[in-house]
Protein backbone atom coordinates (compact mmCIF):
# COMPACT_ATOMS: atom_id res chain seq x y z
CA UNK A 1 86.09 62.59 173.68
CA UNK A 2 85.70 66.21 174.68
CA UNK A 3 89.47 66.78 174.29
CA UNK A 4 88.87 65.57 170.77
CA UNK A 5 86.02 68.09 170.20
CA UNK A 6 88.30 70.60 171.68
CA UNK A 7 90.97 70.15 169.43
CA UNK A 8 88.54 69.92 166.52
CA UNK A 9 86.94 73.49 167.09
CA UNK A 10 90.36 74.97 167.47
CA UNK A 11 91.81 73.26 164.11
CA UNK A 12 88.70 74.62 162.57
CA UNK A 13 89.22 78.23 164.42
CA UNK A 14 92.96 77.98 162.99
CA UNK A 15 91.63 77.49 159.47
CA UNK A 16 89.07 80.30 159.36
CA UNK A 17 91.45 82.41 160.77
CA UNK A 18 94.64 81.60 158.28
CA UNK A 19 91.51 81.98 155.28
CA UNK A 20 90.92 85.20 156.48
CA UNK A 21 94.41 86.66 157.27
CA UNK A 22 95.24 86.52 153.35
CA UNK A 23 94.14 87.70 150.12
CA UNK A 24 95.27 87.23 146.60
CA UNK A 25 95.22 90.25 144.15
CA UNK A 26 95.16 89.37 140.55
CA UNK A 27 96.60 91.09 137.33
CA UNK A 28 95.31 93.83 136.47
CA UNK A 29 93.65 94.74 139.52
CA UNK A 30 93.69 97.18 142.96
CA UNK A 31 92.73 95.58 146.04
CA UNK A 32 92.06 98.08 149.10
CA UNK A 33 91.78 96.75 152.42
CA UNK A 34 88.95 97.95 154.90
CA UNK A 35 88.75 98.80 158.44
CA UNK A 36 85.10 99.68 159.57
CA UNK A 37 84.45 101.73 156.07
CA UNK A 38 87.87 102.66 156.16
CA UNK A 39 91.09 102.27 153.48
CA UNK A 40 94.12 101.50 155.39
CA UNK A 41 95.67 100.20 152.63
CA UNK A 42 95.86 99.76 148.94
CA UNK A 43 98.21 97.49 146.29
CA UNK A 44 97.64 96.67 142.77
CA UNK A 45 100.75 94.09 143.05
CA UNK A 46 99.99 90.41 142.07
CA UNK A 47 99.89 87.84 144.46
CA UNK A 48 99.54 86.85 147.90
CA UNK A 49 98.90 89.74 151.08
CA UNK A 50 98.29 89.39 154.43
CA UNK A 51 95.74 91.01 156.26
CA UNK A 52 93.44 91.01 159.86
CA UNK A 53 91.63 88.41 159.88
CA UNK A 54 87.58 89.38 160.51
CA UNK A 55 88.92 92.78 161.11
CA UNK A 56 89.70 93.90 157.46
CA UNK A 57 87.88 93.32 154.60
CA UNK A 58 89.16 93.66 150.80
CA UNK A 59 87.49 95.82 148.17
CA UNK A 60 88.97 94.90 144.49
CA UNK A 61 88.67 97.53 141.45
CA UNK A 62 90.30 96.82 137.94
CA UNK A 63 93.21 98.88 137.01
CA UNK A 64 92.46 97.75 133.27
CA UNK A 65 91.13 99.74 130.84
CA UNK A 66 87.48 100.15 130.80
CA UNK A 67 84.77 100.26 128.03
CA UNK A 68 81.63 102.75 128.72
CA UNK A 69 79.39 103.40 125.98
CA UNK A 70 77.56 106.34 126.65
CA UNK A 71 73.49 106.24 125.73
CA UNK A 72 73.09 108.80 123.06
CA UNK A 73 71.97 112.16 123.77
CA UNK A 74 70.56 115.60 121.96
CA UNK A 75 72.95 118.39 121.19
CA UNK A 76 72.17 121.66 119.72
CA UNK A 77 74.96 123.71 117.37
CA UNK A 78 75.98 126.87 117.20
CA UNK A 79 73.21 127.53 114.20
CA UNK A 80 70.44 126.27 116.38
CA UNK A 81 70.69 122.49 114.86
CA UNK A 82 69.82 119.87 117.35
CA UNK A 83 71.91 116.72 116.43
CA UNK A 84 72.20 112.96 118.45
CA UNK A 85 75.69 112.12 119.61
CA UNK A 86 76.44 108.60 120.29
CA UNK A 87 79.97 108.06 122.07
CA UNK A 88 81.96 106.28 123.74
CA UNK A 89 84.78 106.70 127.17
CA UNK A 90 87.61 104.95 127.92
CA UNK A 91 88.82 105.52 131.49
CA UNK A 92 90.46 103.59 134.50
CA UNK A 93 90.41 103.68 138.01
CA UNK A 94 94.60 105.78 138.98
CA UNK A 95 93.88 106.13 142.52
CA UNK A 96 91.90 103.30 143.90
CA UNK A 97 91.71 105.47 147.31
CA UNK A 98 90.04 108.27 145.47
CA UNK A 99 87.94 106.10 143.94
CA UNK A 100 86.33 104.54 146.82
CA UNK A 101 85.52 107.31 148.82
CA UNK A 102 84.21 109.21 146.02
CA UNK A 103 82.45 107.15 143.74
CA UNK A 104 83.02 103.64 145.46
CA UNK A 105 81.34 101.35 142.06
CA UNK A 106 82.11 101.24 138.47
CA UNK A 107 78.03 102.29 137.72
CA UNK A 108 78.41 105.13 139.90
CA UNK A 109 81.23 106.15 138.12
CA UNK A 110 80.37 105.47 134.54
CA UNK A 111 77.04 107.80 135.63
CA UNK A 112 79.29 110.69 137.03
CA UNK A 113 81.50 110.04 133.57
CA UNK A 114 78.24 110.61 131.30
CA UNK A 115 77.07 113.49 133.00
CA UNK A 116 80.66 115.10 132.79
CA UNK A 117 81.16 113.70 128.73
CA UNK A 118 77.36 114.98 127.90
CA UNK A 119 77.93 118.66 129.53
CA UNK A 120 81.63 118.83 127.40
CA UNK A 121 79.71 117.61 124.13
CA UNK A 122 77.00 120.41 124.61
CA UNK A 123 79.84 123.00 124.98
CA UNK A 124 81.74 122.06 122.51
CA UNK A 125 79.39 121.34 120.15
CA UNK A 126 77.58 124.84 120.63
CA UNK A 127 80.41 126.43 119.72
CA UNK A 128 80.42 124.80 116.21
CA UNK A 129 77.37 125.11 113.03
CA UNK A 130 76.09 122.08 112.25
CA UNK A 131 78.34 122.73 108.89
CA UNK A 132 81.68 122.77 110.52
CA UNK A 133 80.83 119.21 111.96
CA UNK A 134 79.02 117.49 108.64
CA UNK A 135 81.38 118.38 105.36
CA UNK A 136 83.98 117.13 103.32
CA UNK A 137 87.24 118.82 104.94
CA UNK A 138 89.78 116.98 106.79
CA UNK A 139 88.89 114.95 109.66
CA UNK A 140 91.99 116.06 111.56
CA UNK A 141 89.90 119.45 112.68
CA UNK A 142 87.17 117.59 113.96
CA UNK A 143 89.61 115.37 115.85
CA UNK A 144 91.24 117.85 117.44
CA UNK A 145 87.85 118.74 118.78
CA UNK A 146 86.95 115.33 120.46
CA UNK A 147 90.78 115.43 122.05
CA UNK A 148 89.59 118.95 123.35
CA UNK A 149 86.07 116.89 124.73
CA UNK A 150 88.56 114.48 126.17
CA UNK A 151 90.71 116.65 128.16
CA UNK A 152 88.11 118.35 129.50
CA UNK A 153 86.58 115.36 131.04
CA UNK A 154 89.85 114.36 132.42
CA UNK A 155 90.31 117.22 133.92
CA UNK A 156 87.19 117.00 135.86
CA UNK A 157 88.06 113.46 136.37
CA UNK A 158 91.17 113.51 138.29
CA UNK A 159 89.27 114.03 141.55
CA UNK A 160 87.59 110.75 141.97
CA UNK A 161 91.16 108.91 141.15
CA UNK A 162 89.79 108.06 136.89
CA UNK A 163 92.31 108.80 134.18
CA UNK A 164 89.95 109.25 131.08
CA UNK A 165 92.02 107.89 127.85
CA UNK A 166 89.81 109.36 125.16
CA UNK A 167 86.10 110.18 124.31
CA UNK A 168 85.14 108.87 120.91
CA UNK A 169 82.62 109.77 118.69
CA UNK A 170 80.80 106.62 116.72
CA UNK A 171 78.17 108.96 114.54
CA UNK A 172 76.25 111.98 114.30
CA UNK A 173 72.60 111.07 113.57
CA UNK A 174 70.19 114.03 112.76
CA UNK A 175 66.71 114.43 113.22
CA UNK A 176 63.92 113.31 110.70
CA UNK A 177 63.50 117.28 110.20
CA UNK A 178 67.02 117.67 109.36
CA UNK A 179 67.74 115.30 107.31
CA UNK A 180 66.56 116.49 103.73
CA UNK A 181 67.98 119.77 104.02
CA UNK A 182 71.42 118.88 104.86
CA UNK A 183 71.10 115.92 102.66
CA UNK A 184 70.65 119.13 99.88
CA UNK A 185 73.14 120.78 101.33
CA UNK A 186 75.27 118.24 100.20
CA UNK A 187 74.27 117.35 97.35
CA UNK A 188 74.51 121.36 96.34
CA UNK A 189 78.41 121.02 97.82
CA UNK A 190 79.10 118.17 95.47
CA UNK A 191 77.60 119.64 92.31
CA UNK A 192 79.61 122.44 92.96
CA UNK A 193 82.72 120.67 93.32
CA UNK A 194 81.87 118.76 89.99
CA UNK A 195 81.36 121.61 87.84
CA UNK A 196 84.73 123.27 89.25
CA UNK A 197 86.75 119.70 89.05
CA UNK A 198 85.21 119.76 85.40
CA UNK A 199 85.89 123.48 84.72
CA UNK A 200 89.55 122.85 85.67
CA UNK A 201 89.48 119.71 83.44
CA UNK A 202 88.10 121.89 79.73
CA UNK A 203 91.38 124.58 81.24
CA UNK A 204 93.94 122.24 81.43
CA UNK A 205 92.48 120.01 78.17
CA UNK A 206 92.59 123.82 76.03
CA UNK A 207 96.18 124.55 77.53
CA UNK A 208 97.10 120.25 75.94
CA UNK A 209 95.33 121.46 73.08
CA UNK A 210 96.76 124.66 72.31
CA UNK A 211 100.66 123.49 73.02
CA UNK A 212 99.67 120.04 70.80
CA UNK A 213 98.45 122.76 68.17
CA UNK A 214 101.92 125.04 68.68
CA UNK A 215 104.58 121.88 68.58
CA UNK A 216 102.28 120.68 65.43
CA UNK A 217 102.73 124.39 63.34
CA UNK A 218 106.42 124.28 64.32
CA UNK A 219 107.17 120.72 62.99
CA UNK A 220 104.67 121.35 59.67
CA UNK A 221 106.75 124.87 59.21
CA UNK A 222 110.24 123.22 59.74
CA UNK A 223 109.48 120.36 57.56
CA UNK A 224 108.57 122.80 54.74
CA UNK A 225 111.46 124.62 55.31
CA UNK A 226 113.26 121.30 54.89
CA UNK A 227 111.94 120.48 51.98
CA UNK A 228 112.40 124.13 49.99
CA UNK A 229 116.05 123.78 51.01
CA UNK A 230 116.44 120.51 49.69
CA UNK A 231 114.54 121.26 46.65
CA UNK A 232 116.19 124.07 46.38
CA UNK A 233 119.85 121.91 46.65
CA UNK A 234 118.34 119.41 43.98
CA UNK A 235 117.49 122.11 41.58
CA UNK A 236 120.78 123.50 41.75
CA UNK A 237 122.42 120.07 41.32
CA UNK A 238 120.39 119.61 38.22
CA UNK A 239 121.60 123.06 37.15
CA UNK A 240 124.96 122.24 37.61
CA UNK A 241 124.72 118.87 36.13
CA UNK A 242 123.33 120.30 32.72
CA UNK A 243 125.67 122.74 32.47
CA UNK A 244 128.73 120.21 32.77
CA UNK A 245 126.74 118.30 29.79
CA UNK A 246 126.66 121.59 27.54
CA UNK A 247 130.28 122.26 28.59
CA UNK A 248 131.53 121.53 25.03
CA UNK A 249 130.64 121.21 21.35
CA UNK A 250 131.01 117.36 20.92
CA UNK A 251 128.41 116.78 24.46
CA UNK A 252 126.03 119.60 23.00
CA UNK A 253 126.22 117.40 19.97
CA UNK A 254 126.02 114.09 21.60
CA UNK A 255 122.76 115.42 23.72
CA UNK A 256 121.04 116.29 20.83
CA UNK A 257 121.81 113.35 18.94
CA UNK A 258 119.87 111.39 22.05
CA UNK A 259 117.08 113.85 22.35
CA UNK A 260 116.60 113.34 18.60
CA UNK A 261 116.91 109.65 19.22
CA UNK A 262 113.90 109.82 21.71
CA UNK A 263 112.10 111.93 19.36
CA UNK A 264 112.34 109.04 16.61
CA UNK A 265 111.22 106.60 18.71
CA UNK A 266 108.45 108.74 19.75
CA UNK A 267 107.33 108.88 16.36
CA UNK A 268 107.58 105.65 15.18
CA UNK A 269 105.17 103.98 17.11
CA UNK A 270 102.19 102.67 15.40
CA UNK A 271 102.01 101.40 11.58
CA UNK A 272 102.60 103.12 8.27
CA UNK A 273 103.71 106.49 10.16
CA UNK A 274 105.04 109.20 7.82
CA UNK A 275 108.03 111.29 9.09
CA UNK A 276 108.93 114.65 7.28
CA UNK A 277 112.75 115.83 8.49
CA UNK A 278 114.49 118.58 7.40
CA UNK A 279 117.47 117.56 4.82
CA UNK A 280 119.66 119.16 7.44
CA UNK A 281 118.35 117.14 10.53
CA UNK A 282 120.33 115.05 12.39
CA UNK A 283 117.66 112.30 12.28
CA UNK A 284 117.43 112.80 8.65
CA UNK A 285 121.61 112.24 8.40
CA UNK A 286 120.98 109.09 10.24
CA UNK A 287 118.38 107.35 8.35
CA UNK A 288 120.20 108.26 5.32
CA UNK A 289 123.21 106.75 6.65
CA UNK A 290 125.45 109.50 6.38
């Protein structure tokens, strides 16, 4: 019986010493292994390890990417303007090694990261009028500013083993006080912009108008012109054509024999009409039937 008890404790000794000899990293992950407060070892490789049992204990960190959203804080601007940032940090833990024997938890660090995001903000932000951060210019300058923010925090950073991947800015709120006059401000920036968009508009519209007006003269004048000329050919057709009819005796004759015609019929329109022709008329040599 006691040999049985025996074997029992050392099958259970065996088992709680083979459980404590491993450990199992997962993705995504650093695992640093402990001696008495001590790293003697660190791996961010998935899978099984082996370690001292009792002896060594494991401390795990993510090597993901990490979310911290900052609370907000005051800022004042260059012009004396105090304005509330709210951001945001992404970071992750580089050097696990670093990490632990600097900052050794994620709220530790994500306190030493707002401190060190809040202090770059206030610099960077008192270089600046509350103008040159609320406007209508290009976004790109202000970005270039929160990459500047962002560097600056890395830099400071690096020592506790954190890689910061950006600092991002969500809004810009401004204080009760604030608000009307750079609500005026804008409003001022926009009616300005109106009036010149609509000043440009009348320039451009008088510039349509005046060319519409030129190309209009220039096709009334060349059509006129057209037309003189080719009055000017018809008339001379005509000219021609009557002088071809009066080319002889027996056409001059002939044309006014038709022109007296036309007078005749002229005349006798109407009921008991009374025509008085010379005796040497040509209408009075026809009726007589000579």
């Amino acid at each position: 019986m006691k040999k049985q008890i025996i074997i029992a404790v050392v099958a259970v000794l065996l088992i709680l010493v083979l459980a404590n000899s491993f450990y199992v990293v997962q993705e995504n992950q650093h695992a640093c292994v402990v001696e008495f407060s001590k790293i003697v070892s660190t791996t961010d490789q998935p899978g099984l390890h082996f370690k001292l049992p009792f002896l060594h204990s494991v401390k795990y960190f993510s090597s993901a990417t990490q979310f911290y959203d900052i609370p907000p804080s005051e800022v004042i601007t260059l012009d004396k303007q105090n304005m509330t940032v709210d951001c945001y940090v992404l970071w992750e833990i580089t050097d696990p090694l670093k990490f632990y024997q600097t900052l050794g938890t994620n709220t530790v660090a994500e306190q030493r990261l707002g401190d060190q995001t809040y202090t770059a903000l206030k610099n960077a932000m008192g270089t600046l009028a509350q103008a040159d951060i609320i406007n209508m210019e290009d976004g790109g300058k202000r970005n270039e500013i929160y990459d500047g923010i962002a560097t600056t925090v890395n830099e400071k950073a690096v020592v506790y083993g954190i890689n910061v991947l950006d600092v991002k800015i969500k809004r810009f709120d401004l204080p009760d006080s604030n608000l009307n006059a750079v609500y005026s401000r804008m409003i001022s920036e926009r009616n300005q912009m109106a009036s010149k968009f609509t000043a440009d508009g009348n320039y451009d519209a008088s510039i349509i108008r005046n060319d519409v007006d030129k190309q209009v003269n220039i096709l009334v004048s060349n059509a006129k012109a057209e037309a003189a000329k080719l009055e000017a050919e018809g008339e001379a057709e005509y000219m021609r054509l009557l002088a071809e009819a009066y080319n002889s005796q027996d056409k001059q004759e002939f044309y006014e024999f038709i022109l007296a015609l036309d007078a005749l019929k002229t005349s006798l329109t109407g009921e008991d009409n009374t025509i008085i022709l010379d005796a040497d008329s040509k209408l009075a040599e026809l009726l007589k039937g000579e």
